[in-house]
PDB file of N, CA and C in Angstrom:
ATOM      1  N   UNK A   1      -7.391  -8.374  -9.683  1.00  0.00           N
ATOM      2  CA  UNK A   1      -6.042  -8.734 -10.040  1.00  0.00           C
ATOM      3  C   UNK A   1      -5.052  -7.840  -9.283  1.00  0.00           C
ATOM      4  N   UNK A   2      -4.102  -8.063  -8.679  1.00  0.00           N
ATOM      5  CA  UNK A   2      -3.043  -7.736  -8.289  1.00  0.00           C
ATOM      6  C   UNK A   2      -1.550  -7.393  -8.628  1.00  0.00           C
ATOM      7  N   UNK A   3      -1.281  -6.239  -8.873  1.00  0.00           N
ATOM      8  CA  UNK A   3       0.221  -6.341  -9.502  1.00  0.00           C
ATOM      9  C   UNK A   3       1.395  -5.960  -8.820  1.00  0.00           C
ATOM     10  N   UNK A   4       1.064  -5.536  -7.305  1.00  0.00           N
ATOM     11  CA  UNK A   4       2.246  -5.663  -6.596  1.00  0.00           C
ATOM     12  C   UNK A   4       2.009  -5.962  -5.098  1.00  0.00           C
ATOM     13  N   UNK A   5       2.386  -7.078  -4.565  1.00  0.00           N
ATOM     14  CA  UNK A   5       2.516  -7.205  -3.171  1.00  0.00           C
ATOM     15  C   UNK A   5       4.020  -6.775  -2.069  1.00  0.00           C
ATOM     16  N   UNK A   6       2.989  -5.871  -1.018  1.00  0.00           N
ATOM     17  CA  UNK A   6       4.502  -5.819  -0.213  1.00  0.00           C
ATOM     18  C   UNK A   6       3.475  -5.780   1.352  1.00  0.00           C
ATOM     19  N   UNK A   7       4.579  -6.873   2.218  1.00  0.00           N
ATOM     20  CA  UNK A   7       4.134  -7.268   3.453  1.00  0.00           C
ATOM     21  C   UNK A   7       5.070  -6.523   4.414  1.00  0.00           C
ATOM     22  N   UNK A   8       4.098  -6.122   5.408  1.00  0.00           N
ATOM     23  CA  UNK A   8       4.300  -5.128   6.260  1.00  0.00           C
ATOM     24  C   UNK A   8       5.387  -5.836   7.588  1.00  0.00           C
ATOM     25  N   UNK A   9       5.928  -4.847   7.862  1.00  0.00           N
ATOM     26  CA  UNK A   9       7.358  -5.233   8.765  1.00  0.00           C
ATOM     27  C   UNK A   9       6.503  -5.138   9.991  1.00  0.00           C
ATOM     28  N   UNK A  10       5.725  -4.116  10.250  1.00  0.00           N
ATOM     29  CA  UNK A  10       5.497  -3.762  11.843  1.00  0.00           C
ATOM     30  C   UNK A  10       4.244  -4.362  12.133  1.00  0.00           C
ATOM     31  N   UNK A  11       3.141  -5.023  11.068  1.00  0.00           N
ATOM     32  CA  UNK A  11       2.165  -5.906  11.024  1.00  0.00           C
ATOM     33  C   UNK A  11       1.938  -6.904  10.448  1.00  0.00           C
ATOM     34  N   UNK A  12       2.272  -8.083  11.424  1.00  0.00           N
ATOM     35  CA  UNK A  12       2.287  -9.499  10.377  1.00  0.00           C
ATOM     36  C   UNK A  12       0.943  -9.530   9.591  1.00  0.00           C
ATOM     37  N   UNK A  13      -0.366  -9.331  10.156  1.00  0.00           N
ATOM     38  CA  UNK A  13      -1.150  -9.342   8.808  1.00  0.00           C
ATOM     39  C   UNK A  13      -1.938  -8.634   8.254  1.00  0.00           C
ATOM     40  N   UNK A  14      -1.267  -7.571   8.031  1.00  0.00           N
ATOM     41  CA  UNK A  14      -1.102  -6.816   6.650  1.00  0.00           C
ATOM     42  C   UNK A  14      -0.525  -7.133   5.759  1.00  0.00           C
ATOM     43  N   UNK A  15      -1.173  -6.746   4.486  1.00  0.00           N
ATOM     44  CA  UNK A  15      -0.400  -6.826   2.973  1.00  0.00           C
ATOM     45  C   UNK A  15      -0.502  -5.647   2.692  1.00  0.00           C
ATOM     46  N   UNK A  16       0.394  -4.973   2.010  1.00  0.00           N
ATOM     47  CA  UNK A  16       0.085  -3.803   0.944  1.00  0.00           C
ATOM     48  C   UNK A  16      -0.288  -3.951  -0.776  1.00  0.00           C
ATOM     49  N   UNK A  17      -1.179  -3.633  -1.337  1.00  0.00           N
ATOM     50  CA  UNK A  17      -1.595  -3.864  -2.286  1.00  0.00           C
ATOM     51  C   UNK A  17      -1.858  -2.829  -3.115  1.00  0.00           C
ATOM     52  N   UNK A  18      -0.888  -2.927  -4.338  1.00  0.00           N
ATOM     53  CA  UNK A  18      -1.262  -2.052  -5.585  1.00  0.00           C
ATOM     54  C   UNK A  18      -1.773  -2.878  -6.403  1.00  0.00           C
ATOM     55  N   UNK A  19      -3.018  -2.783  -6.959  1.00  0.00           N
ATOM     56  CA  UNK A  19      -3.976  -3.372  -7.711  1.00  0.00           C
ATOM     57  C   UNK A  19      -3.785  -2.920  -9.320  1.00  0.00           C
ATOM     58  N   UNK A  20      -4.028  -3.829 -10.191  1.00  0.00           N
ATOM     59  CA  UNK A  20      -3.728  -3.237 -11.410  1.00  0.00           C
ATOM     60  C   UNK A  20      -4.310  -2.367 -11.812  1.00  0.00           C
ATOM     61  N   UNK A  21      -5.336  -1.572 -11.825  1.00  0.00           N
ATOM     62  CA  UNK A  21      -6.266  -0.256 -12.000  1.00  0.00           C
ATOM     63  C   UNK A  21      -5.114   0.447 -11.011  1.00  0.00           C
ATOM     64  N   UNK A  22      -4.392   0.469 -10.189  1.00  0.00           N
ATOM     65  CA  UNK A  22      -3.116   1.467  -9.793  1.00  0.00           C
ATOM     66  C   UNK A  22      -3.518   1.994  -8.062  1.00  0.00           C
ATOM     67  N   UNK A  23      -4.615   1.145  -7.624  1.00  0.00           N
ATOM     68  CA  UNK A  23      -4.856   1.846  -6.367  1.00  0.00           C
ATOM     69  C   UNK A  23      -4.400   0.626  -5.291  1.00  0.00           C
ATOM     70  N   UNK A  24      -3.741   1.358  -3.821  1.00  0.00           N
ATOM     71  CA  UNK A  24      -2.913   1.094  -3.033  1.00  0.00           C
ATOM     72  C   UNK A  24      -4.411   0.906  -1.970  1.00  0.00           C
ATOM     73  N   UNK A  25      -4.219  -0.376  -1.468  1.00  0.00           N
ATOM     74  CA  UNK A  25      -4.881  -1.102  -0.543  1.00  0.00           C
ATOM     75  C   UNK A  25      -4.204  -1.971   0.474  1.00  0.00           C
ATOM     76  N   UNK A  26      -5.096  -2.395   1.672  1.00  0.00           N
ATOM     77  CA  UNK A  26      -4.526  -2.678   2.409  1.00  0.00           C
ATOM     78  C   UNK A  26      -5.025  -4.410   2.834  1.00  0.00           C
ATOM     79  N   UNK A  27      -5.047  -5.263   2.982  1.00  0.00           N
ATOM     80  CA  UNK A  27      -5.280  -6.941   3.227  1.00  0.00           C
ATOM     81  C   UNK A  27      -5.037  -7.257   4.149  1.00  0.00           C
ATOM     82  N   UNK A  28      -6.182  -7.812   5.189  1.00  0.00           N
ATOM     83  CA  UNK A  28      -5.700  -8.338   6.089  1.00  0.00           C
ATOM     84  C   UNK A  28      -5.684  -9.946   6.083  1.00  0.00           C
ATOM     85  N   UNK A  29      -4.668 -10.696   6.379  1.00  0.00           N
ATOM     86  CA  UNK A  29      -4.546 -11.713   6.147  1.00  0.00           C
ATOM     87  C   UNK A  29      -5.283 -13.239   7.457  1.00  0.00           C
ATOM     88  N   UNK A  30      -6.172 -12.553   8.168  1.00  0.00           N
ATOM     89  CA  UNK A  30      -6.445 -12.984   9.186  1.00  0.00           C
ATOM     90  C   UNK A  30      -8.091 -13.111   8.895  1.00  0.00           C
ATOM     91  N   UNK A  31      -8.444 -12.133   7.826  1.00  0.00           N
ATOM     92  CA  UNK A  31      -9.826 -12.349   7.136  1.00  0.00           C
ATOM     93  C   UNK A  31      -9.926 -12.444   5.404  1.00  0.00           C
ATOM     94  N   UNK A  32      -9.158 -13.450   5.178  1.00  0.00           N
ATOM     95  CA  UNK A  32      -8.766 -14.360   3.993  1.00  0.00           C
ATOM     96  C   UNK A  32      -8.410 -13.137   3.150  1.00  0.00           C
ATOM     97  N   UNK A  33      -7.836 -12.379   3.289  1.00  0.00           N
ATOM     98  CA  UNK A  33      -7.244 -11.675   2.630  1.00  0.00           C
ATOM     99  C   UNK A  33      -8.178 -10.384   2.384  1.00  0.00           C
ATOM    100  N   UNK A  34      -8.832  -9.832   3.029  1.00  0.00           N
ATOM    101  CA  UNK A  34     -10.475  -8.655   2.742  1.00  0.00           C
ATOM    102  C   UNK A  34      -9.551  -7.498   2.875  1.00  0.00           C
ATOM    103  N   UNK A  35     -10.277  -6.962   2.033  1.00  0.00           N
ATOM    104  CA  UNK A  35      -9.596  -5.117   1.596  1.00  0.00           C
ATOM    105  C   UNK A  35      -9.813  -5.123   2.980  1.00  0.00           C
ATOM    106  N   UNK A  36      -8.935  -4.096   4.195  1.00  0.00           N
ATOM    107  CA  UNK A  36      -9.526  -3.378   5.368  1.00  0.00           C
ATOM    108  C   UNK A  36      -9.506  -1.937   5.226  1.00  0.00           C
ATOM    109  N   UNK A  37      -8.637  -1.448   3.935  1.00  0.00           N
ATOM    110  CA  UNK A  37      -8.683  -0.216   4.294  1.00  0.00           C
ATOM    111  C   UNK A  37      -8.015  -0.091   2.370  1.00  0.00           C
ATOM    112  N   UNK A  38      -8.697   1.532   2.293  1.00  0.00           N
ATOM    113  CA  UNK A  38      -8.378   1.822   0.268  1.00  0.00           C
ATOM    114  C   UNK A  38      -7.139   3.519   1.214  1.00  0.00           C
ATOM    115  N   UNK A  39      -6.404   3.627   0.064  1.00  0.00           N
ATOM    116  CA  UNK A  39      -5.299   4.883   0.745  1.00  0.00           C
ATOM    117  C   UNK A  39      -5.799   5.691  -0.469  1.00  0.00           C
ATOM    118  N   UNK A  40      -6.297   6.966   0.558  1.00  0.00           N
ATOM    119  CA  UNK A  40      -6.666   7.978  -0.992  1.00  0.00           C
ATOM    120  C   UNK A  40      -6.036   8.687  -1.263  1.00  0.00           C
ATOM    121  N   UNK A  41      -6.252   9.492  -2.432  1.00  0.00           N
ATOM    122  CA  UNK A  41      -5.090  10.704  -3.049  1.00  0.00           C
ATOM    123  C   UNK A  41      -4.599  10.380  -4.188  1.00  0.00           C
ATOM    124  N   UNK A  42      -4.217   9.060  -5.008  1.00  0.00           N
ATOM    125  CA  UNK A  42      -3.977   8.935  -5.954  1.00  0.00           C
ATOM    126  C   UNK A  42      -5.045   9.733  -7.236  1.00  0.00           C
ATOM    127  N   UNK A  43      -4.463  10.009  -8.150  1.00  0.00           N
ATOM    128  CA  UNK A  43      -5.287  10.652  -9.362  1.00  0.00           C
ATOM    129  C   UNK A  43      -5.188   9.807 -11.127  1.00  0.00           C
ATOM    130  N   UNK A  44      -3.893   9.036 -10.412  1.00  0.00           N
ATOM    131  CA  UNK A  44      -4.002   8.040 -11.672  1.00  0.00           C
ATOM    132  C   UNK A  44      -3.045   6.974 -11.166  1.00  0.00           C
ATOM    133  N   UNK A  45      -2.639   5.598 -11.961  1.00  0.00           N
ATOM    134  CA  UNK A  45      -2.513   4.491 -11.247  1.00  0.00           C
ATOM    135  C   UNK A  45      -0.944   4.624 -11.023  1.00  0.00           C
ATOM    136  N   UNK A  46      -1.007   3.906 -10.102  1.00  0.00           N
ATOM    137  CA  UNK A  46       0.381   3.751  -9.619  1.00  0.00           C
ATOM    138  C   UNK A  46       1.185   2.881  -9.922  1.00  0.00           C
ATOM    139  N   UNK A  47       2.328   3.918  -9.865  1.00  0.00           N
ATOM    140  CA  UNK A  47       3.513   2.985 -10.825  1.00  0.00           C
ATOM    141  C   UNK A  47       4.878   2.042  -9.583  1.00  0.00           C
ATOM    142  N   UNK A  48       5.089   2.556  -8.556  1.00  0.00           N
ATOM    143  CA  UNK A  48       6.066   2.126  -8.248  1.00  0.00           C
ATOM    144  C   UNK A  48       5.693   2.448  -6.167  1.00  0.00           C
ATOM    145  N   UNK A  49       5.960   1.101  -5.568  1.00  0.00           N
ATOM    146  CA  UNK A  49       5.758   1.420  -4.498  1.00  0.00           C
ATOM    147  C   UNK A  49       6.645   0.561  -3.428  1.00  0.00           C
ATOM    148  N   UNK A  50       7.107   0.729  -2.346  1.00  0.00           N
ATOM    149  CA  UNK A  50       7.696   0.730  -1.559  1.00  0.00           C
ATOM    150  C   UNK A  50       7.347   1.324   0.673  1.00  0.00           C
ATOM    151  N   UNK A  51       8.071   0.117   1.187  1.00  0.00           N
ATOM    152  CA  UNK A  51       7.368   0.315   2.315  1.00  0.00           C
ATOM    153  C   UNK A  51       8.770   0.643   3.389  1.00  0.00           C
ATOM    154  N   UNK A  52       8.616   1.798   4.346  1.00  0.00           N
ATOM    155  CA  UNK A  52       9.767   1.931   4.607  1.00  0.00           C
ATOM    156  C   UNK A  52       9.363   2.054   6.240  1.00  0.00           C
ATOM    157  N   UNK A  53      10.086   1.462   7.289  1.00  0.00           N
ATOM    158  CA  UNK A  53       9.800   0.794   8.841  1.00  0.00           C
ATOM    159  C   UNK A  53      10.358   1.748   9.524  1.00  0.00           C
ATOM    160  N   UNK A  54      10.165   2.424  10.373  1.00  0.00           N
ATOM    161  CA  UNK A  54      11.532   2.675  11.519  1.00  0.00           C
ATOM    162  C   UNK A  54      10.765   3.163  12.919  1.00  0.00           C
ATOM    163  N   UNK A  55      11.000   2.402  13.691  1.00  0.00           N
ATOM    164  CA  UNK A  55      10.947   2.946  15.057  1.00  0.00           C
ATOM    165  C   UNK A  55       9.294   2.626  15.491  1.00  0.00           C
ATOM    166  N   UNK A  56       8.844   1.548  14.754  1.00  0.00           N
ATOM    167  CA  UNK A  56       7.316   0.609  14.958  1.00  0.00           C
ATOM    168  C   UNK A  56       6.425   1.800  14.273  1.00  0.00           C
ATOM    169  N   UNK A  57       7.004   2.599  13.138  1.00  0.00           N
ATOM    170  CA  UNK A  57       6.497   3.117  12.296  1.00  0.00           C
ATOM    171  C   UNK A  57       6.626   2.765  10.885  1.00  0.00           C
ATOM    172  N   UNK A  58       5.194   2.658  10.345  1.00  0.00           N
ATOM    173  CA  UNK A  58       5.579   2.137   9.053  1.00  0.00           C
ATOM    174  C   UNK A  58       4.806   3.003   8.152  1.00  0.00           C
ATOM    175  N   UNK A  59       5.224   3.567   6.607  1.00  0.00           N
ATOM    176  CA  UNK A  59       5.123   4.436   6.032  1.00  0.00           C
ATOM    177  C   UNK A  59       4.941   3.676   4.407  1.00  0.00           C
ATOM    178  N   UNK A  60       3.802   4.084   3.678  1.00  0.00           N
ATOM    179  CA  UNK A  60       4.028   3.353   2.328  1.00  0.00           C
ATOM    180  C   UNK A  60       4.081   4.478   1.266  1.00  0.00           C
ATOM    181  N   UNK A  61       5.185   4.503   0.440  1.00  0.00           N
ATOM    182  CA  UNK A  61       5.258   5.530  -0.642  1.00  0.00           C
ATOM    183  C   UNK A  61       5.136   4.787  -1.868  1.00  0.00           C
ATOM    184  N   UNK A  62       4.728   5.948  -2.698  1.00  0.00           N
ATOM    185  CA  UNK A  62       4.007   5.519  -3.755  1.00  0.00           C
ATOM    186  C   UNK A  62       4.153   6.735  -4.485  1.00  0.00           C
ATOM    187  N   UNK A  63       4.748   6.177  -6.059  1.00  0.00           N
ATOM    188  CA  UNK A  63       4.590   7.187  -7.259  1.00  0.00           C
ATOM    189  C   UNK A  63       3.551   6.885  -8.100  1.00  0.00           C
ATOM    190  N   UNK A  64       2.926   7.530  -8.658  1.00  0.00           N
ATOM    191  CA  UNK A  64       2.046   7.483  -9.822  1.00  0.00           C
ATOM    192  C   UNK A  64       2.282   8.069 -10.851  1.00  0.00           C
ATOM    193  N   UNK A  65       1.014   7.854 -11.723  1.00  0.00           N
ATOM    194  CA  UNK A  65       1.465   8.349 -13.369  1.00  0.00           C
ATOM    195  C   UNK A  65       0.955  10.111 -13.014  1.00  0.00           C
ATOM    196  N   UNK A  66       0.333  10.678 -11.982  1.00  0.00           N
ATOM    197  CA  UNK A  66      -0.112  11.849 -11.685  1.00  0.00           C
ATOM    198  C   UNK A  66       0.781  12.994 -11.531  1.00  0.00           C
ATOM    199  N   UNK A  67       2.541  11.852 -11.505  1.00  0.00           N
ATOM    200  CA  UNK A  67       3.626  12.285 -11.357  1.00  0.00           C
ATOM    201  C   UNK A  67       3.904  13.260  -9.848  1.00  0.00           C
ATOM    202  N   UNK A  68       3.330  12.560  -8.901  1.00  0.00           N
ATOM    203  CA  UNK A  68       3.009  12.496  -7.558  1.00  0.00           C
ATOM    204  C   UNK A  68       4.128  11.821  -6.707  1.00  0.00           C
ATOM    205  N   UNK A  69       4.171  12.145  -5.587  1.00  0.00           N
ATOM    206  CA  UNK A  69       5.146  11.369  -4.808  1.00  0.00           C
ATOM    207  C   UNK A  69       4.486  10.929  -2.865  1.00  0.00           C
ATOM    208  N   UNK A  70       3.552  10.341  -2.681  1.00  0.00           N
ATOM    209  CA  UNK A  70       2.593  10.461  -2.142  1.00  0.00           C
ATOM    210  C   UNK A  70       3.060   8.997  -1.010  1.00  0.00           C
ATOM    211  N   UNK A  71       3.342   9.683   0.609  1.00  0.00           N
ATOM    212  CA  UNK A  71       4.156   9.252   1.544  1.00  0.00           C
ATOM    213  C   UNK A  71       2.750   8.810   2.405  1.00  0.00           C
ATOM    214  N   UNK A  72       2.417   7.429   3.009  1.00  0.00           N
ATOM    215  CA  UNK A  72       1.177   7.341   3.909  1.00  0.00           C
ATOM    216  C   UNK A  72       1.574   6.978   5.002  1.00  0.00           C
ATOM    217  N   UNK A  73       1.194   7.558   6.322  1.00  0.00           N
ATOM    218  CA  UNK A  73       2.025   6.738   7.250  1.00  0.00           C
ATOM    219  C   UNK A  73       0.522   6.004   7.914  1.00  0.00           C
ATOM    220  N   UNK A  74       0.867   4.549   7.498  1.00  0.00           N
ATOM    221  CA  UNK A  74      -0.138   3.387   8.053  1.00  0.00           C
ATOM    222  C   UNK A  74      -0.197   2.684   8.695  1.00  0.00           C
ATOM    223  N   UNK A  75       0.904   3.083  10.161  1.00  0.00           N
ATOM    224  CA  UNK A  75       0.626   2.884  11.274  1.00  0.00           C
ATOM    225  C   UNK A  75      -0.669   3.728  12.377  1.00  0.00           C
TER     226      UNK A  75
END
C-alpha cells in the first residue's frame, strides 16, 4: 500500500514512494512500477515528504516520527 506519491522533475520514470509502514522508495515506471532502489536511515515511519530540483539535481527530504530531518540527494 502506498500513502504518498511524488514524481520526479529530473527523471520521467521515477516515482518517489512513501509506503505506509513509512519507508521512502524509489519506482521505476518503465518496469511496471518495481521498487529500484529502498533510501536508508529512517528509524521510524515517515511523516511528511517532499522533492526539491535545481540545476538537474534532485534531492528528496523527508521527516519522520524519529523526529529526523533526513535530505537524499537521488540524483
Amino acid at each position: 500500500m502506498l500513502s504518498n506519491l511524488l514524481q520526479s522533475q529530473v527523471n520521467e520514470h521515477h516515482m518517489y514512494v512513501i509506503t505506509q509502514e513509512g519507508h521512502a522508495v524509489v519506482l521505476d515506471r518503465r518496469f511496471n512500477h518495481r521498487v529500484v532502489r529502498k533510501m536508508p536511515g529512517s528509524k521510524g515511519s515517515i511523516r511528511a515528504a517532499t522533492l526539491l530540483a535545481h540545476d538537474n539535481m534532485e534531492f528528496l527530504i523527508t521527516g519522520g516520527c524519529d523526529r529526523y530531518l533526513r535530505v537524499y540527494d537521488v540524483t
